[in-house]
N, C-alpha and C. Protein backbone atom coordinates (compact mmCIF):
# COMPACT_ATOMS: atom_id res chain seq x y z
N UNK A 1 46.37 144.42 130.58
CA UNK A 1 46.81 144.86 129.26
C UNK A 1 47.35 143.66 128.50
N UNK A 2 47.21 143.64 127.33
CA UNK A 2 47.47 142.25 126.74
C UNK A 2 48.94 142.71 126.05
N UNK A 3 50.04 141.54 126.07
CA UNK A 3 50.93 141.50 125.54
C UNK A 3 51.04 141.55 124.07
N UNK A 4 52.63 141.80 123.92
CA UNK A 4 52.90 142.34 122.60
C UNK A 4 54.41 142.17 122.26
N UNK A 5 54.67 141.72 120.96
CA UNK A 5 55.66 141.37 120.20
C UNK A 5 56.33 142.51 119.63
N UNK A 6 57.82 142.56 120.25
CA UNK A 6 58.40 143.60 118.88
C UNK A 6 59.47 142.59 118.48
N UNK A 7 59.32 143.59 116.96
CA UNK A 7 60.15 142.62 115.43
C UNK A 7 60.89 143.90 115.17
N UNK A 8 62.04 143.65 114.61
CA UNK A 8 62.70 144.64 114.13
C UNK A 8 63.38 143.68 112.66
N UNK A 9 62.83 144.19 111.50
CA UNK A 9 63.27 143.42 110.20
C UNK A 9 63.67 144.37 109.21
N UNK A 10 64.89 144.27 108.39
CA UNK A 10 65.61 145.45 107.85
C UNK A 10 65.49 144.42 106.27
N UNK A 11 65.22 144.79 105.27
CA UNK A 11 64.94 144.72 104.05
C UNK A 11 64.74 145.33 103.19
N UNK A 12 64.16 144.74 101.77
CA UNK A 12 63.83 145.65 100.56
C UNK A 12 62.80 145.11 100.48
N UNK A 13 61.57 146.76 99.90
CA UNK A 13 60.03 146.39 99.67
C UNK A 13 60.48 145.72 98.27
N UNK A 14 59.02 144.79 98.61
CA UNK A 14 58.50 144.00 97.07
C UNK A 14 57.49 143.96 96.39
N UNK A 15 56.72 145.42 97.14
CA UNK A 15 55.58 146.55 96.23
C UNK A 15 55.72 147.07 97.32
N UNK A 16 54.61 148.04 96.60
CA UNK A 16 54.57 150.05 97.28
C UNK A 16 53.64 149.77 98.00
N UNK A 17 53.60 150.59 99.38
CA UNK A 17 52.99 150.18 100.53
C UNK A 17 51.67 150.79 100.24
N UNK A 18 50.60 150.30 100.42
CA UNK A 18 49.45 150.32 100.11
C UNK A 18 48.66 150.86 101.31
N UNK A 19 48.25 152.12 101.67
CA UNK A 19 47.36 153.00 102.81
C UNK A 19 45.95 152.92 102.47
N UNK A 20 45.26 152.71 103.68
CA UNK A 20 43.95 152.65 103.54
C UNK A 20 43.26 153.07 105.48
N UNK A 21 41.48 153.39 105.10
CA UNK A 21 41.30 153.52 106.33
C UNK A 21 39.90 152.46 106.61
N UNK A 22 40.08 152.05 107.91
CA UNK A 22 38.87 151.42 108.89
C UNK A 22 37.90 152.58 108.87
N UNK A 23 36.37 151.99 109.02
CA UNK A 23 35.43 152.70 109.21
C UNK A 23 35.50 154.01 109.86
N UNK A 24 36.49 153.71 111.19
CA UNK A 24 36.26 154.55 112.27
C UNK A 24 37.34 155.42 111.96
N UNK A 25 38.19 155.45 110.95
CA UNK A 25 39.24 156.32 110.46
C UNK A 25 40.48 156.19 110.83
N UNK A 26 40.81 154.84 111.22
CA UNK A 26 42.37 154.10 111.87
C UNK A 26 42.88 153.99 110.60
N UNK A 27 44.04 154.80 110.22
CA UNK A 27 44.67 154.13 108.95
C UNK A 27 45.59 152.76 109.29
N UNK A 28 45.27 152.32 108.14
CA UNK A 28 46.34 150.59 107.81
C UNK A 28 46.78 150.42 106.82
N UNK A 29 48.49 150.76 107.03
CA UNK A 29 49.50 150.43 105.99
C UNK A 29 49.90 148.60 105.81
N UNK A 30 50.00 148.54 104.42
CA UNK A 30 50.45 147.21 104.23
C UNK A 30 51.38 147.03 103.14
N UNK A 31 52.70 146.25 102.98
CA UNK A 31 53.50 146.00 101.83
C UNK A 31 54.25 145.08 102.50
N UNK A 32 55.02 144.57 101.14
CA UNK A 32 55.80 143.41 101.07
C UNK A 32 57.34 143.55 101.73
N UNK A 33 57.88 142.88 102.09
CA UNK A 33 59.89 143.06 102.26
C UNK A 33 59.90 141.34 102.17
N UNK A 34 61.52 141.95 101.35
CA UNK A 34 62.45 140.57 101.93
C UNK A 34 63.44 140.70 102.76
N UNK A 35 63.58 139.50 103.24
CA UNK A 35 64.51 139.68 104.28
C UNK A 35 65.36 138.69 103.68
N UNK A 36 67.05 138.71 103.81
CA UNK A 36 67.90 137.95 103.18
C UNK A 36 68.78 138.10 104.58
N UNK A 37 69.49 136.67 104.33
CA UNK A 37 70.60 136.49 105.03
C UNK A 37 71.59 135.12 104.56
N UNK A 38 72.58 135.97 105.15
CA UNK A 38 73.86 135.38 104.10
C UNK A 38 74.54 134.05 105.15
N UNK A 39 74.87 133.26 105.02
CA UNK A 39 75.70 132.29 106.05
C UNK A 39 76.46 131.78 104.99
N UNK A 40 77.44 130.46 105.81
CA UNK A 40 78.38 129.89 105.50
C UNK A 40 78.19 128.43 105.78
N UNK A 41 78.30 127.92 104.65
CA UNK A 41 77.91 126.32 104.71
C UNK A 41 79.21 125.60 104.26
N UNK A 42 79.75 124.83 105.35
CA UNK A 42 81.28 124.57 104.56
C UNK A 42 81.85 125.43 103.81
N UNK A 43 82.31 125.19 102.89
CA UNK A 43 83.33 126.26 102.10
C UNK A 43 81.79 127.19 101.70
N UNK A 44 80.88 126.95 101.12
CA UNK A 44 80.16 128.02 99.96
C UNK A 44 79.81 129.14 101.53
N UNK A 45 79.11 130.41 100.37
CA UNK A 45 78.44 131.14 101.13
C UNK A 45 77.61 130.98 100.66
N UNK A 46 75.87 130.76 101.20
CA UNK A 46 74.95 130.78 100.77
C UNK A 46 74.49 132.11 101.54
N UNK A 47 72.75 132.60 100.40
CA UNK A 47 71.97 133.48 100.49
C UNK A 47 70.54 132.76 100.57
N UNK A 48 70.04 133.14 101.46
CA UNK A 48 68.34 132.37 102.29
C UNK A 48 67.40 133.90 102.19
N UNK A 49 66.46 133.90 101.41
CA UNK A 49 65.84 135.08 101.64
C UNK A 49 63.61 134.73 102.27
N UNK A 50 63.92 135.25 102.41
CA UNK A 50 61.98 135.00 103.44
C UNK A 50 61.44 136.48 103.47
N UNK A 51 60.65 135.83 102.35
CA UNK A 51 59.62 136.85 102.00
C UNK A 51 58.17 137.18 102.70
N UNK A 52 57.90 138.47 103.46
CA UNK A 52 57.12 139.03 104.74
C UNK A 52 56.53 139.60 104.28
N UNK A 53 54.72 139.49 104.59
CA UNK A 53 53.65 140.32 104.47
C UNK A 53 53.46 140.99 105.39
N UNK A 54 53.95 142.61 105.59
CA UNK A 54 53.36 143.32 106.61
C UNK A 54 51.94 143.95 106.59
N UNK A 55 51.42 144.57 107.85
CA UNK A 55 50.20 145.02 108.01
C UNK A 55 50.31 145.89 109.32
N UNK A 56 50.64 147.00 108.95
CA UNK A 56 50.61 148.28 109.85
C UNK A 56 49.55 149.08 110.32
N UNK A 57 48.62 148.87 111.71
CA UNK A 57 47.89 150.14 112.26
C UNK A 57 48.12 150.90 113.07
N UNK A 58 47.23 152.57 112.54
CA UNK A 58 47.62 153.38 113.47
C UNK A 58 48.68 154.18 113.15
């Protein structure tokens, strides 16, 4: 059995998730998130955000 990655990423979409189907009738969801995170750089707080293309089957 071939290995596999889990992600767990908590964000806001940055379009509406877009459904569609494979020939064989597998649906595949896809949309945008950001992911932000806040740290502390010397005195400031900074905000770092990384913007993720998902692609959901099944």
């Amino acid at each position: 059995m071939a290995g596999f990655n889990k992600v767990i990423l908590m964000g806001n979409l940055t379009r509406n998730p877009e459904l569609r189907y494979t020939p064989s009738g597998t649906p595949v969801a896809s949309f945008g998130l950001a992911v932000s995170r806040r740290f502390k750089q010397g005195d400031d707080l900074k905000e770092e955000v990384c913007f993720v293309d998902i692609v959901v089957f099944g």
